[in-house]
N, C-alpha and C. Protein backbone atom coordinates (compact mmCIF):
# COMPACT_ATOMS: atom_id res chain seq x y z
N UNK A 1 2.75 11.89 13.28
CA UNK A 1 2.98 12.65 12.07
C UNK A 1 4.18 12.04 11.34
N UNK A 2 3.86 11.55 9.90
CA UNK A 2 4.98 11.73 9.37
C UNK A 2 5.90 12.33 8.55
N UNK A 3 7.18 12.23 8.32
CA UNK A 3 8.28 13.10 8.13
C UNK A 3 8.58 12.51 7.14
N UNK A 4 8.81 13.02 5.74
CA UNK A 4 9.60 12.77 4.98
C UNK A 4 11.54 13.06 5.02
N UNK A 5 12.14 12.35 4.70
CA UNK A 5 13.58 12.87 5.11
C UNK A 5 14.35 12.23 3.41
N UNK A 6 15.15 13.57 2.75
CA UNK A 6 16.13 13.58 2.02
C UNK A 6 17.64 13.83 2.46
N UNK A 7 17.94 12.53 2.30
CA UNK A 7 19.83 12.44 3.13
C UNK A 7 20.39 13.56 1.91
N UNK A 8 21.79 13.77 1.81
CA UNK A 8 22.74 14.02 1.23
C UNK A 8 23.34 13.08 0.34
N UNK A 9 24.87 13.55 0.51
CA UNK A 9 25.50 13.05 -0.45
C UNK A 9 25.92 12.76 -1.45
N UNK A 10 26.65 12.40 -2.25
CA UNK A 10 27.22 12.52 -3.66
C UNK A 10 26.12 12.13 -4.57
N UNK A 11 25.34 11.06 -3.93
CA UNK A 11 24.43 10.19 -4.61
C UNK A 11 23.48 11.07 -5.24
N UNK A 12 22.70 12.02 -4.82
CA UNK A 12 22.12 12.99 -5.39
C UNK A 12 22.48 13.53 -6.27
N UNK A 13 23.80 14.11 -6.28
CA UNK A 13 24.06 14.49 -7.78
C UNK A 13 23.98 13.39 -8.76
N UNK A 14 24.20 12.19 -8.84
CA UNK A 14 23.73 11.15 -9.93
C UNK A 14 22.37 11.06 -10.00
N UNK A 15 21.55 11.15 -9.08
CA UNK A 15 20.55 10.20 -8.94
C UNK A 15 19.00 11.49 -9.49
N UNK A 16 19.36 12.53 -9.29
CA UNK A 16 18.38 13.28 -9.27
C UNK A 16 18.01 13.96 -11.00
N UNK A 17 18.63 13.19 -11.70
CA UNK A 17 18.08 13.40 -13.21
C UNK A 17 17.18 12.56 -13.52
N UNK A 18 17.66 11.00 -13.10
CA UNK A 18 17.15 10.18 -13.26
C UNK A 18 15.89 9.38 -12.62
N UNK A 19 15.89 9.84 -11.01
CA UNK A 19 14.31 9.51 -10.04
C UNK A 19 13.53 10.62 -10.07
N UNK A 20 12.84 10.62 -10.77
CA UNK A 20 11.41 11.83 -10.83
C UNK A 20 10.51 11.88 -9.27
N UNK A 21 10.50 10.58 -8.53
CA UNK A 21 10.06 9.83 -7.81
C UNK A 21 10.15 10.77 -6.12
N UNK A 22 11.44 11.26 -6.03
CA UNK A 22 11.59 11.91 -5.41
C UNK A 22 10.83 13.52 -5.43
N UNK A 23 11.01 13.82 -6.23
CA UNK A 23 10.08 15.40 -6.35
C UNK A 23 9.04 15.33 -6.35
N UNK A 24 7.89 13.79 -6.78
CA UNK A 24 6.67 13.90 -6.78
C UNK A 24 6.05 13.34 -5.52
N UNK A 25 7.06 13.07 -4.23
CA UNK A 25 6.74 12.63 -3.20
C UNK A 25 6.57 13.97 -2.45
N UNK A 26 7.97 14.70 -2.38
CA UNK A 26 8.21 15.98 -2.37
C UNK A 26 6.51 17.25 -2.26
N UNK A 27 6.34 17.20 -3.57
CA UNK A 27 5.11 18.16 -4.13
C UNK A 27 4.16 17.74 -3.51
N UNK A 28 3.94 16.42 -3.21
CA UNK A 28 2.26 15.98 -2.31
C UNK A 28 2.60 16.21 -1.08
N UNK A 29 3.87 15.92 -0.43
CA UNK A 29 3.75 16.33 0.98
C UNK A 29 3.71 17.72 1.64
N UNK A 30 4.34 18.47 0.45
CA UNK A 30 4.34 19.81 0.69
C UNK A 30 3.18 20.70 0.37
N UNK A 31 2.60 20.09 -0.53
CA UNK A 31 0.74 20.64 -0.72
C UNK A 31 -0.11 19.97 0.20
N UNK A 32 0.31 19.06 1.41
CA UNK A 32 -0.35 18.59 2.49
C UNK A 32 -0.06 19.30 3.47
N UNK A 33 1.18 19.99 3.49
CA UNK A 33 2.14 20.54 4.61
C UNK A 33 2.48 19.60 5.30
N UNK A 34 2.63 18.76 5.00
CA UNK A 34 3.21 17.30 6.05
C UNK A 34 5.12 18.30 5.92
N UNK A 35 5.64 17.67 6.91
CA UNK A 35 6.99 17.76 7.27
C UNK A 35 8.14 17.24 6.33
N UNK A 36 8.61 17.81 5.70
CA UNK A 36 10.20 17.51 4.71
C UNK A 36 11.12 17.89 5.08
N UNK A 37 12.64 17.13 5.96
CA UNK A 37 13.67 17.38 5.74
C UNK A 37 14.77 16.75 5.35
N UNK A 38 15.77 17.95 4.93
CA UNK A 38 16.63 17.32 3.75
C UNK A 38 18.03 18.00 4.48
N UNK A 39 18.98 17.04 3.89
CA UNK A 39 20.35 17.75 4.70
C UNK A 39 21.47 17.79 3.53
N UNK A 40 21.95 18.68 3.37
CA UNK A 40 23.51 18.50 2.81
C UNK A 40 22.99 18.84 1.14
N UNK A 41 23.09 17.68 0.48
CA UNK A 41 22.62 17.92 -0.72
C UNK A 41 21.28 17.62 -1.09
N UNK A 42 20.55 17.12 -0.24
CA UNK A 42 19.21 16.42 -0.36
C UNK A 42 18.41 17.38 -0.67
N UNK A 43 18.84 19.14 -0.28
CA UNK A 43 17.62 20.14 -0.98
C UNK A 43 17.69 20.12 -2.29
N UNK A 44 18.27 19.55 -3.21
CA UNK A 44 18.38 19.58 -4.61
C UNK A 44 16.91 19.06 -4.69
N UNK A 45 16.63 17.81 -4.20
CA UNK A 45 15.28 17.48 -4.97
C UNK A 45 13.95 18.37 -4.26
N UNK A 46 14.32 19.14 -3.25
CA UNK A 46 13.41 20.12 -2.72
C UNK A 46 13.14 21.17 -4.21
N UNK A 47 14.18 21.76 -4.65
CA UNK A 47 14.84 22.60 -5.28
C UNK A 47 14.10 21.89 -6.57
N UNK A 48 14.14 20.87 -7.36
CA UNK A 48 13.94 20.30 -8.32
C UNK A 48 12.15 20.47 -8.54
N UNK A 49 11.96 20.56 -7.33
CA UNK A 49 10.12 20.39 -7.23
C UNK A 49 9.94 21.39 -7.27
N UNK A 50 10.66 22.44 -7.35
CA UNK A 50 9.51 24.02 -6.92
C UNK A 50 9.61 23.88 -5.50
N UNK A 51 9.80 23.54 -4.71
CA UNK A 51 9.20 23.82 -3.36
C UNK A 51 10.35 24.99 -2.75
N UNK A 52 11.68 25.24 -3.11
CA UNK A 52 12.10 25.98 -2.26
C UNK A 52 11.86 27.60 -2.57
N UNK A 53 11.35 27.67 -3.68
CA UNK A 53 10.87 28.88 -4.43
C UNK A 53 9.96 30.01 -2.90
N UNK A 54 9.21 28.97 -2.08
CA UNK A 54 8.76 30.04 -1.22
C UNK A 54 9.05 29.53 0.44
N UNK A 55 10.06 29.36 0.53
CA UNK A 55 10.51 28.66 2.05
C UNK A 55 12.26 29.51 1.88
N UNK A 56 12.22 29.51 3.46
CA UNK A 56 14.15 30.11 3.65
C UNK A 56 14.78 28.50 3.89
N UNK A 57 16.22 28.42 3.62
CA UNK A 57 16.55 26.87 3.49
C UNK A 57 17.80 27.25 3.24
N UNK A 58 18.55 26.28 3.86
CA UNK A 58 19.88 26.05 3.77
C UNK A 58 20.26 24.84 3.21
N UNK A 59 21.59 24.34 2.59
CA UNK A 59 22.01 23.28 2.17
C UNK A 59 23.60 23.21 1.90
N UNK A 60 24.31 22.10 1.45
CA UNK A 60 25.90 22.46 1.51
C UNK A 60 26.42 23.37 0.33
N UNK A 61 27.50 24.29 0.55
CA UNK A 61 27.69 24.98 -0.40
C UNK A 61 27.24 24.54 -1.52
N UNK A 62 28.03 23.24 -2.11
CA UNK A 62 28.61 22.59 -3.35
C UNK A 62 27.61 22.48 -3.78
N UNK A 63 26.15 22.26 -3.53
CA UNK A 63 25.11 21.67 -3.65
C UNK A 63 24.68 21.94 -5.37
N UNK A 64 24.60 22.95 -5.53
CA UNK A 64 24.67 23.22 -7.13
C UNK A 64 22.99 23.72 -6.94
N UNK A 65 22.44 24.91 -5.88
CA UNK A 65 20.95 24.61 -6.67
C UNK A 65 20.77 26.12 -7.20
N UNK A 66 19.59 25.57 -8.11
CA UNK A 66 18.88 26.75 -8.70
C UNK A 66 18.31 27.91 -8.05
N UNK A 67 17.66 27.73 -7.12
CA UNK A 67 16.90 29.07 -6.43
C UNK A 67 17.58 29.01 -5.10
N UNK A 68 18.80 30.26 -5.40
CA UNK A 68 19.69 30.94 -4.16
C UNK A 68 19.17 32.20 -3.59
N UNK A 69 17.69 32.30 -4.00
CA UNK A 69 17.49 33.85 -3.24
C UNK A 69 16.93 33.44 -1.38
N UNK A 70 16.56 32.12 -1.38
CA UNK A 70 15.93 32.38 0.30
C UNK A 70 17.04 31.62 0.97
N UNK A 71 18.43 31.04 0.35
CA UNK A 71 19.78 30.57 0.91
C UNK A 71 20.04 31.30 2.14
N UNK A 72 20.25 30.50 3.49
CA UNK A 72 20.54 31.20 4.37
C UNK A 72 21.81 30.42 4.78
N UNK A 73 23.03 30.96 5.47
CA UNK A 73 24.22 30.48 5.28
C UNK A 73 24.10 29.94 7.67
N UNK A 74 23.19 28.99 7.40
CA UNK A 74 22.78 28.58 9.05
C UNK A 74 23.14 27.27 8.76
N UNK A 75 23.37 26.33 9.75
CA UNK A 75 23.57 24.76 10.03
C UNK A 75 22.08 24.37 9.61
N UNK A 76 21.40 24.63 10.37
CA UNK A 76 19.94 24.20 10.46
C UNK A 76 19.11 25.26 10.42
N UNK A 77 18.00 25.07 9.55
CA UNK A 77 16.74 25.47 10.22
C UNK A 77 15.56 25.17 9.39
N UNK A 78 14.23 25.70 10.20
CA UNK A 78 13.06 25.30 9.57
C UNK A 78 12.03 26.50 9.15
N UNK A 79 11.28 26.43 7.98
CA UNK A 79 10.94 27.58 7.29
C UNK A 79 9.36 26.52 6.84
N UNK A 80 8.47 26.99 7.52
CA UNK A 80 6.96 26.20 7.05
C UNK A 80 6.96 25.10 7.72
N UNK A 81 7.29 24.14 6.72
CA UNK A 81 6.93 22.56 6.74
C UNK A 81 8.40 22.06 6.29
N UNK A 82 9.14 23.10 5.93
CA UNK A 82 10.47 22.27 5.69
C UNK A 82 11.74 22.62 6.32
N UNK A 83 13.06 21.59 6.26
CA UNK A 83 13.58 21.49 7.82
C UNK A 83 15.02 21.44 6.74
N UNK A 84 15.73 21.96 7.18
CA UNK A 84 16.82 21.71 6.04
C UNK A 84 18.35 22.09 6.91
N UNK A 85 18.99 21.40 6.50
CA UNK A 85 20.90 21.57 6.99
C UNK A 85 21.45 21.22 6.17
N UNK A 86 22.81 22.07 6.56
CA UNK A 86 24.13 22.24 5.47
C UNK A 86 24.09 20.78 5.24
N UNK A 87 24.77 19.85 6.44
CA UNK A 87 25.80 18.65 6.35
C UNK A 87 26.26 18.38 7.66
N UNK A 88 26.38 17.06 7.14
CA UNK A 88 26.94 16.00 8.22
C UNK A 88 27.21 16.80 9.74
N UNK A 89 27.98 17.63 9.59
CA UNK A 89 28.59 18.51 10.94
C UNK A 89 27.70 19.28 11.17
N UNK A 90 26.20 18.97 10.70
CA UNK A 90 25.43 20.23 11.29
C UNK A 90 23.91 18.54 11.97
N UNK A 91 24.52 17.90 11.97
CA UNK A 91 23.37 17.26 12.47
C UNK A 91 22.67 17.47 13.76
N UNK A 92 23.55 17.04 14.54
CA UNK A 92 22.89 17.89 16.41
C UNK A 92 21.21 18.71 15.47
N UNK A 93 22.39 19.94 14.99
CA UNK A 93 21.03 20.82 14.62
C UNK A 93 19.88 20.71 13.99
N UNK A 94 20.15 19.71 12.79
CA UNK A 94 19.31 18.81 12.14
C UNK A 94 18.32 18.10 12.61
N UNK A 95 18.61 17.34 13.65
CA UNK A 95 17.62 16.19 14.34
C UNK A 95 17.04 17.17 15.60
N UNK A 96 17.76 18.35 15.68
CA UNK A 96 17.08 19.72 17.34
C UNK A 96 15.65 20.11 16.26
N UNK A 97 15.64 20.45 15.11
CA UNK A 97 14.54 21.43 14.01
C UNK A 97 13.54 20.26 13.90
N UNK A 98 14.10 19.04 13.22
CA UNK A 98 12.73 17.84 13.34
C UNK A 98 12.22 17.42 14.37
N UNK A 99 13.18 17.28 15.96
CA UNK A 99 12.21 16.90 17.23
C UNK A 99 11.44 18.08 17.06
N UNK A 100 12.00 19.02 17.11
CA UNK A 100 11.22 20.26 17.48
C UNK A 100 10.07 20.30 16.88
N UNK A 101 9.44 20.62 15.70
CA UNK A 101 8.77 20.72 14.85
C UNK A 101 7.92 19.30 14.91
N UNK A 102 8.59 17.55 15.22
CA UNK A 102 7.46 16.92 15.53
C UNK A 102 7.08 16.61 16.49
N UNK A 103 7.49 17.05 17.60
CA UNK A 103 7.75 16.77 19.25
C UNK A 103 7.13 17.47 19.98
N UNK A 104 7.32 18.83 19.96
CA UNK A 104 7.62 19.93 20.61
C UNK A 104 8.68 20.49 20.86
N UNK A 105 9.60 21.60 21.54
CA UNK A 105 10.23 22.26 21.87
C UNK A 105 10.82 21.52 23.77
N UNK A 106 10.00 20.83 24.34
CA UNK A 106 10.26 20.39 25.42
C UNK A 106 10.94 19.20 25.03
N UNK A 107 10.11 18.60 24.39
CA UNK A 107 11.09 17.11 23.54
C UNK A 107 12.60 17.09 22.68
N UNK A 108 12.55 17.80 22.49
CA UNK A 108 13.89 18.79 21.96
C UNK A 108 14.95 19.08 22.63
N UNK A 109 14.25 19.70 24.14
CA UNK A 109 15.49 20.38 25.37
C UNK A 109 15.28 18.90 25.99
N UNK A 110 15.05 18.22 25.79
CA UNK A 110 14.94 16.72 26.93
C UNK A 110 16.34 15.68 25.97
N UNK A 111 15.87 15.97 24.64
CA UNK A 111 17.20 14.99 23.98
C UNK A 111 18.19 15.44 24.06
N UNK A 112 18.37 16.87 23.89
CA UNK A 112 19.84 17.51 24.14
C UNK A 112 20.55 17.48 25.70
N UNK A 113 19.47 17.01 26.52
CA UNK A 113 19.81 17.14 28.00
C UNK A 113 20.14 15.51 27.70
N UNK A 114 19.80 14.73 26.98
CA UNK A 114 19.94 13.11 27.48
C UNK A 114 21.01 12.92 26.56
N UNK A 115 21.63 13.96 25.50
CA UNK A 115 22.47 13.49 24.65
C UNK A 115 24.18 14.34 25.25
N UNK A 116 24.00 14.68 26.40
CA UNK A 116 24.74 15.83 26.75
C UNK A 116 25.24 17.17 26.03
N UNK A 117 24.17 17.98 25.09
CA UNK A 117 23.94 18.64 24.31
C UNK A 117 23.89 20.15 25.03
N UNK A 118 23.16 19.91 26.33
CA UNK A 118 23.47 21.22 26.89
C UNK A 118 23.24 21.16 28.67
């Protein structure tokens, strides 16, 4: 299965007026239900597509987005098909929601056991 993944970072706030490219990758994978996650600021172009309108999702404060009603104030988590974290300091949790979701849940407790996670 594959995973689409939107990083963070400052770059998004420049970049997301100007790449349409991103939201229309966005909208097909999410009308496939294929897997999207985004970390930090990367839900902006979630946000830009319509897609967070019916999913719960987190992202970094600063992030600047439009639809704050399914904002949940968590490191990580996953809501459908999409996988979303604050930032940088929430990764562990970040990469625990995508094994999980493309792995399984056993593949998940096996990396955190090989990463000394728990």
């Amino acid at each position: 299965m594959i995973c689409w993944l939107y990083p963070g970072g400052k770059y998004v706030q420049e970049t997301i007026e100007i790449h349409d490219k991103m939201q229309i990758i966005a909208k097909k994978f999410h009308s496939e239900k294929k897997p999207i996650a985004a970390i930090c600021a990367g839900p902006r172009f979630l946000d830009r597509a319509g897609i967070l309108n019916d999913v719960e999702f987190t992202a970094h404060p600063a992030t600047g987005l439009d639809s704050k009603e399914n904002y949940r104030n968590v490191k990580a988590l996953t809501s459908k098909n999409i996988i979303t974290a604050k930032g940088a300091g929430c990764v562990y949790e970040f990469v625990d929601h995508i094994v999980n979701f493309l792995l399984g849940a056993e593949r998940a407790k096996n990396l955190k056991k090989s990463i000394q996670l728990i």
